[in-house]
N, C-alpha and C. Protein backbone atom coordinates (compact mmCIF):
# COMPACT_ATOMS: atom_id res chain seq x y z
N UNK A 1 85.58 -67.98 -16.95
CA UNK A 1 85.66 -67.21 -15.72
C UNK A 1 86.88 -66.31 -15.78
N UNK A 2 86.48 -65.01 -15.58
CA UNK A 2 87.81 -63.83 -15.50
C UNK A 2 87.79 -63.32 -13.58
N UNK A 3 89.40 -63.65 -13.64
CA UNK A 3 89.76 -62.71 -12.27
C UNK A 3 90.39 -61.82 -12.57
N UNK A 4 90.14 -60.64 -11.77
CA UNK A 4 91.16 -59.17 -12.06
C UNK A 4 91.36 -58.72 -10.60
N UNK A 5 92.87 -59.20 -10.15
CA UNK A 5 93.50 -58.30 -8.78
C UNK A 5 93.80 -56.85 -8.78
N UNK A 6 93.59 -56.17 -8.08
CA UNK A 6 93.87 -54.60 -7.92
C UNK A 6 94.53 -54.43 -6.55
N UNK A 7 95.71 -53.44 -6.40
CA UNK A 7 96.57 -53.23 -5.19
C UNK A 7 95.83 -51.18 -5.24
N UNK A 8 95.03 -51.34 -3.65
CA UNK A 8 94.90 -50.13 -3.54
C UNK A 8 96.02 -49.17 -2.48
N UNK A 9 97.08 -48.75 -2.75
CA UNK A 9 97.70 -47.99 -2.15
C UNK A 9 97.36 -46.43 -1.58
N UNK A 10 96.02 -46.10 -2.17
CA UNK A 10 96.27 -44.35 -1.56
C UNK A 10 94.48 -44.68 -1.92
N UNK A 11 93.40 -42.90 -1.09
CA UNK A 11 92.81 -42.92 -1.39
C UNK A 11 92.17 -42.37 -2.91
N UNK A 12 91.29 -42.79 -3.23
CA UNK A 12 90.19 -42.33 -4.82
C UNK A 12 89.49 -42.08 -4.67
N UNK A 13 88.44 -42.16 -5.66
CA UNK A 13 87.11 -41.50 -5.76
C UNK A 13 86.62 -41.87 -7.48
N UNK A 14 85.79 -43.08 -7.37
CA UNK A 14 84.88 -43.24 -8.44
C UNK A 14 86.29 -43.97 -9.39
N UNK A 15 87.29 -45.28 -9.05
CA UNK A 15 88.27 -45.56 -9.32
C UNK A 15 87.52 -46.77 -9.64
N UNK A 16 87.76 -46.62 -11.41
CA UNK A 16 87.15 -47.87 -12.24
C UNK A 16 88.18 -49.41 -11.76
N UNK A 17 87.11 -50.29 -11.38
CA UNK A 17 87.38 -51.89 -11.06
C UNK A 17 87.31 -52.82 -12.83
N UNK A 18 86.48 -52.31 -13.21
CA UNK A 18 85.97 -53.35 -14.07
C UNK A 18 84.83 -53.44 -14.82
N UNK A 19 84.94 -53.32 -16.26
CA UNK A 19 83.80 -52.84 -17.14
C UNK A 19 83.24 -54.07 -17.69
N UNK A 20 81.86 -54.23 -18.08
CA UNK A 20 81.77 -55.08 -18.58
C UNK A 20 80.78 -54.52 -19.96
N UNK A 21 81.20 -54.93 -21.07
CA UNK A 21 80.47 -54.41 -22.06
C UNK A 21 78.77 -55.26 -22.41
N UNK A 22 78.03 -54.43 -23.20
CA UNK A 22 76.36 -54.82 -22.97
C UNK A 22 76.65 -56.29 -22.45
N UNK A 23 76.33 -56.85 -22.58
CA UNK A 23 75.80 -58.03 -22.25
C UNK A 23 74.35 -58.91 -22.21
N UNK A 24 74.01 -60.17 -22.72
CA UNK A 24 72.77 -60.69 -22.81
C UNK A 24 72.06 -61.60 -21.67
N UNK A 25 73.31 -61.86 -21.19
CA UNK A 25 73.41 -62.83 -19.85
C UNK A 25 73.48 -62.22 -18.42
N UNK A 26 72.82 -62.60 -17.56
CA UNK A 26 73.42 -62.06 -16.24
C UNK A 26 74.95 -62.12 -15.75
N UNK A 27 75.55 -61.02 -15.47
CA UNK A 27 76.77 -61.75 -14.52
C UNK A 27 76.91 -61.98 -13.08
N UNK A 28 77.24 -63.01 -12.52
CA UNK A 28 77.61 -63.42 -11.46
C UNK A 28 79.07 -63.45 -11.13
N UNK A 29 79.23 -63.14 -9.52
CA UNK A 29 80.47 -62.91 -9.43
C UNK A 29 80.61 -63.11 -8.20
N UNK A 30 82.14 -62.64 -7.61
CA UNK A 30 82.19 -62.18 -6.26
C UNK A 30 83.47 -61.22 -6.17
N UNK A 31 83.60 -60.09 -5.08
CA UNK A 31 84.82 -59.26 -4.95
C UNK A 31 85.13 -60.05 -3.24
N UNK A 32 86.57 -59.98 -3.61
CA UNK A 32 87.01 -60.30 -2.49
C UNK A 32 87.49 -58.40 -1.70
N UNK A 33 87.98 -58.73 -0.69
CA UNK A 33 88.93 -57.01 -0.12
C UNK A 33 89.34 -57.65 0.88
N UNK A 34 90.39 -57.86 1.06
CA UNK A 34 91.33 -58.05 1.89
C UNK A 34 92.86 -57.03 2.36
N UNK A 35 93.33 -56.72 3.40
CA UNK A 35 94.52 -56.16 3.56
C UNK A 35 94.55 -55.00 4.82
N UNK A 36 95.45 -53.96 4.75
CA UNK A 36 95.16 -53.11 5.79
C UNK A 36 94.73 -51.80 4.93
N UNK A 37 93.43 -51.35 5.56
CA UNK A 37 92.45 -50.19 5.04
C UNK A 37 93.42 -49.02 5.83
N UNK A 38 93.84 -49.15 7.12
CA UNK A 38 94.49 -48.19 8.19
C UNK A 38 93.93 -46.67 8.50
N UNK A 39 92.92 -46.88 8.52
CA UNK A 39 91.74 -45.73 8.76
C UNK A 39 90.29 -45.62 8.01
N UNK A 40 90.59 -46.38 6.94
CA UNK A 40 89.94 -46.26 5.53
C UNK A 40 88.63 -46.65 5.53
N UNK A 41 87.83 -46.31 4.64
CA UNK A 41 85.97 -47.29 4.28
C UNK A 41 86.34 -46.79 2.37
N UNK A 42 86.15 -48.42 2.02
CA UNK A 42 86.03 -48.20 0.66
C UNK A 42 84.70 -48.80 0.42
N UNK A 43 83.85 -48.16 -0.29
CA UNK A 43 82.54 -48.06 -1.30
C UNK A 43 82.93 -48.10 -2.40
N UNK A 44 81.75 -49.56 -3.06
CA UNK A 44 81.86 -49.97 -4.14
C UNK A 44 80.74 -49.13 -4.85
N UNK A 45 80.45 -48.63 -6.75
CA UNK A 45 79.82 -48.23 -6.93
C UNK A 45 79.33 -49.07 -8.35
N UNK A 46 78.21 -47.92 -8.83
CA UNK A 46 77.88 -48.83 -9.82
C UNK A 46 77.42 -47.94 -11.33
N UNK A 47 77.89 -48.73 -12.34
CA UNK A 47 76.95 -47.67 -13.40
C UNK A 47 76.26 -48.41 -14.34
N UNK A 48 75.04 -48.44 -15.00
CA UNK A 48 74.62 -49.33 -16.13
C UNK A 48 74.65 -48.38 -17.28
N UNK A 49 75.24 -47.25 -17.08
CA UNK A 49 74.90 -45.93 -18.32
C UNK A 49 76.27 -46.04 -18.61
N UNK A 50 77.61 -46.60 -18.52
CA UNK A 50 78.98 -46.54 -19.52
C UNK A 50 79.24 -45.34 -18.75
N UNK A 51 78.98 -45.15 -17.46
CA UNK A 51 80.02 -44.29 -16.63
C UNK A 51 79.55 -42.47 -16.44
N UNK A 52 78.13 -42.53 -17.30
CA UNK A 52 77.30 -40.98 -17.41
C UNK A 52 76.78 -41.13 -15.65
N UNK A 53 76.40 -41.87 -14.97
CA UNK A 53 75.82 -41.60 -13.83
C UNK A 53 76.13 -43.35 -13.09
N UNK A 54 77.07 -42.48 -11.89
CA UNK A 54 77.52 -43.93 -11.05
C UNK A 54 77.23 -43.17 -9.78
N UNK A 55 76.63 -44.57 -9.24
CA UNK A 55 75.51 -44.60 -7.82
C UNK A 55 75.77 -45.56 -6.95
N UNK A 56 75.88 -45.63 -5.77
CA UNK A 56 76.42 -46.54 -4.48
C UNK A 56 75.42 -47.71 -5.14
N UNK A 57 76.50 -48.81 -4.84
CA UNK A 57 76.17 -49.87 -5.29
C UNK A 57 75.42 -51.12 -3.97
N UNK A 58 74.27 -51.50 -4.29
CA UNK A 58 73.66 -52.08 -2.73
C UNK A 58 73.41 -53.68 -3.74
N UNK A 59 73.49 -54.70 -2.42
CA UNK A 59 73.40 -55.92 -2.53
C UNK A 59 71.50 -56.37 -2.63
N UNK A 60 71.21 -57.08 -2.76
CA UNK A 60 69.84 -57.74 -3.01
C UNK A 60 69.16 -57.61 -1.79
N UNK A 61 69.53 -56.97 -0.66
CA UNK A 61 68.90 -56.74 0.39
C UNK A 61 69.02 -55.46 0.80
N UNK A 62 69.57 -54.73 -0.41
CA UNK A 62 69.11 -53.37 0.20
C UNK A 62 70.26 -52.57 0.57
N UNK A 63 71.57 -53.07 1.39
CA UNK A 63 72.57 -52.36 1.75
C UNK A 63 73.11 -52.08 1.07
N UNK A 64 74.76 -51.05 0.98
CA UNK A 64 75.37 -50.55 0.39
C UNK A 64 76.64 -51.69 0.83
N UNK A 65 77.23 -51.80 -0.68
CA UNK A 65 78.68 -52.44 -0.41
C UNK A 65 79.89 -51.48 -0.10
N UNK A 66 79.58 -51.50 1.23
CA UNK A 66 80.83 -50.46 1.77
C UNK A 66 81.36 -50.78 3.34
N UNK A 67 82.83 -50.98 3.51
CA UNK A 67 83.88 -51.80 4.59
C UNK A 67 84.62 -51.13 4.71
N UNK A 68 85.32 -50.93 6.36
CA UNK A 68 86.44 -50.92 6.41
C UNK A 68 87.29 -52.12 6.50
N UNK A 69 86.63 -52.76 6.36
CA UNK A 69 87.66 -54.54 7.24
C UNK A 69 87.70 -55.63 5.83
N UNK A 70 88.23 -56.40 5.44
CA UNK A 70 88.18 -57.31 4.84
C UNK A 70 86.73 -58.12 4.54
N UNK A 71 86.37 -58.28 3.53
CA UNK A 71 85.29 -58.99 3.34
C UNK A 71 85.12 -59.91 1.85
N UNK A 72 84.37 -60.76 1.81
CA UNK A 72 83.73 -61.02 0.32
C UNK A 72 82.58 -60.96 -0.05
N UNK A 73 82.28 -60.47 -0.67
CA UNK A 73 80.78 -60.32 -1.07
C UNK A 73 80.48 -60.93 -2.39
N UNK A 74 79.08 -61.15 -2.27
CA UNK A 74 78.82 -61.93 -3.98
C UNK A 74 77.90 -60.76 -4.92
N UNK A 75 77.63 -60.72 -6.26
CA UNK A 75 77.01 -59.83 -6.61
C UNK A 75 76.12 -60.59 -8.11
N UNK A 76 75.38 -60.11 -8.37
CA UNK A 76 74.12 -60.54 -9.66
C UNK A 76 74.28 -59.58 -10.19
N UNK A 77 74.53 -59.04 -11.57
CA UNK A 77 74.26 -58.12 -12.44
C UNK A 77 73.49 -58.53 -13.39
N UNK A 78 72.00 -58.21 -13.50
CA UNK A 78 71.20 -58.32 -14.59
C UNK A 78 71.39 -57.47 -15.72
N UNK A 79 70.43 -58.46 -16.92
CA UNK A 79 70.90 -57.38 -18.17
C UNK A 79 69.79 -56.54 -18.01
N UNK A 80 70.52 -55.32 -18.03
CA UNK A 80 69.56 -54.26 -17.82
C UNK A 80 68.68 -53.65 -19.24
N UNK A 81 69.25 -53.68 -20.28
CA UNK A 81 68.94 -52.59 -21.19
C UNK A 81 70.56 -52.86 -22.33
N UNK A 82 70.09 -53.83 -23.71
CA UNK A 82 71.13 -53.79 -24.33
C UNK A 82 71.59 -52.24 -24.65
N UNK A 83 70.32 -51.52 -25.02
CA UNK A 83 70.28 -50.49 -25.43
C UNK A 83 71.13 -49.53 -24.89
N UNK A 84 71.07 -49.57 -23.62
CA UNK A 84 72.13 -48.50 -22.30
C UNK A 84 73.84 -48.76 -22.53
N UNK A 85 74.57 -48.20 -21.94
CA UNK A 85 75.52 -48.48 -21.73
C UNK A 85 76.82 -49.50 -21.17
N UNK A 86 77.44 -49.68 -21.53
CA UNK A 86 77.81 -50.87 -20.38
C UNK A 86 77.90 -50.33 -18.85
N UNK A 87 78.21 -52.06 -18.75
CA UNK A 87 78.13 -51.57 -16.91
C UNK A 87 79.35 -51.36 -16.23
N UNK A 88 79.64 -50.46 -15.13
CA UNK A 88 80.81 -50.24 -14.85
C UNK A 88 80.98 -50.20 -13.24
N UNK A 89 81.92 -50.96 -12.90
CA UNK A 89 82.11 -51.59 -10.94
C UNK A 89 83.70 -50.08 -11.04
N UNK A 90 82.89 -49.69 -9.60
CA UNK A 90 84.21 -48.23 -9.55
C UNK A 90 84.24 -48.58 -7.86
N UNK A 91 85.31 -48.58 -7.38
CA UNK A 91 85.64 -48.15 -5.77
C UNK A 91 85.90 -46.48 -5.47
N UNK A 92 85.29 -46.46 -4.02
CA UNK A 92 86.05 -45.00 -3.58
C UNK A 92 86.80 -45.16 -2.24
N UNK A 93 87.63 -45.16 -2.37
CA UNK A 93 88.34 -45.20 -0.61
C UNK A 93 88.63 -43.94 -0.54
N UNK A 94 87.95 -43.89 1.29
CA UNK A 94 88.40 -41.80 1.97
C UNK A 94 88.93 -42.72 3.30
N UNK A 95 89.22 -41.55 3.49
CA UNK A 95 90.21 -41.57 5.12
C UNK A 95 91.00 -42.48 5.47
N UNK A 96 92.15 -42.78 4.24
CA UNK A 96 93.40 -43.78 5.04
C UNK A 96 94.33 -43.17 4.90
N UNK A 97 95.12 -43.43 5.55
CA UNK A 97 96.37 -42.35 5.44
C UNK A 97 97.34 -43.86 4.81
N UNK A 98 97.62 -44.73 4.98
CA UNK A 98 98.66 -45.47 4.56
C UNK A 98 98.20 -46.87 3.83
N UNK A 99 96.93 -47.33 3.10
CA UNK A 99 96.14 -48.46 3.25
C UNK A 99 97.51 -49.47 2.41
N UNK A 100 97.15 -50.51 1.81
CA UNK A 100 97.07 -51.59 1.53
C UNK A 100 96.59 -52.64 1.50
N UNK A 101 95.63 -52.13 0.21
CA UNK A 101 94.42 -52.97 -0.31
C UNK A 101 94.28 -54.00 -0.96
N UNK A 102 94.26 -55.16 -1.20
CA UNK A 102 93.86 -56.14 -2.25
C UNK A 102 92.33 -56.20 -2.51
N UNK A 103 92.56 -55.75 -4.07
CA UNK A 103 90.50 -56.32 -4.51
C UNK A 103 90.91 -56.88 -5.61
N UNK A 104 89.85 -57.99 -5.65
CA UNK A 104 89.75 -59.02 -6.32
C UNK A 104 88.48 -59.44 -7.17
N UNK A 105 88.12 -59.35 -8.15
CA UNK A 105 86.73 -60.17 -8.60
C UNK A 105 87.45 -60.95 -9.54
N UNK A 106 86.40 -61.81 -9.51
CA UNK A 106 86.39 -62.91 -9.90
C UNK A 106 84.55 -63.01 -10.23
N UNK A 107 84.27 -63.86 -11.78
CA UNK A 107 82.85 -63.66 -12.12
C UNK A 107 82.99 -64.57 -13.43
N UNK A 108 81.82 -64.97 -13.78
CA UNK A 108 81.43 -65.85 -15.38
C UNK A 108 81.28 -65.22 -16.48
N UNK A 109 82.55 -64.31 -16.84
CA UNK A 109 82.73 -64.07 -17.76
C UNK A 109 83.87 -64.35 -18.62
């Protein structure tokens, strides 16, 4: 099991979390977000192409993983395609003027 903490201080756009190379296995995981956003909505995104095309990332029911408030969410990454690229978890935070962010995953790898 790997955890990787991240301190978000300002806003981004398409700000790589965490790559995971091909893979044969599903990964399972969870991101934590905790702290003060102070105006903010950060959207999580997603790529299975090694970062050629990243697309709002939605949970098994359809929504988009995107908060202003503290949350945890869990996530399934199937193997998509050894053939493709790896997969790549990116955040975007708009509209905070001062945040202080903690993100966190944690997953079985």
């Amino acid at each position: 099991m790997t955890t990787q903490t991240l301190t978000i201080t300002s806003d981004g756009s398409e700000v790589l979390i965490q790559k995971y190379y091909k893979h044969s296995k599903p990964i399972n995981g969870m991101i934590e977000i905790g702290g003060d956003f102070d105006g903010g909505v950060l959207s999580l995104l997603i790529s299975h192409s090694g970062g050629e095309a990243i697309n709002p990332w939605n949970d098994l029911s359809g929504n988009q993983y995107i908060t202003g408030l503290p949350k945890t969410v869990s996530f399934d990454i199937p193997v998509i395609n050894l053939n493709a690229g790896d997969t790549r978890i990116y955040y975007t935070l708009a509209g905070a003027t001062s945040p202080s962010i903690t993100l966190t995953v944690a997953d079985n790898q």
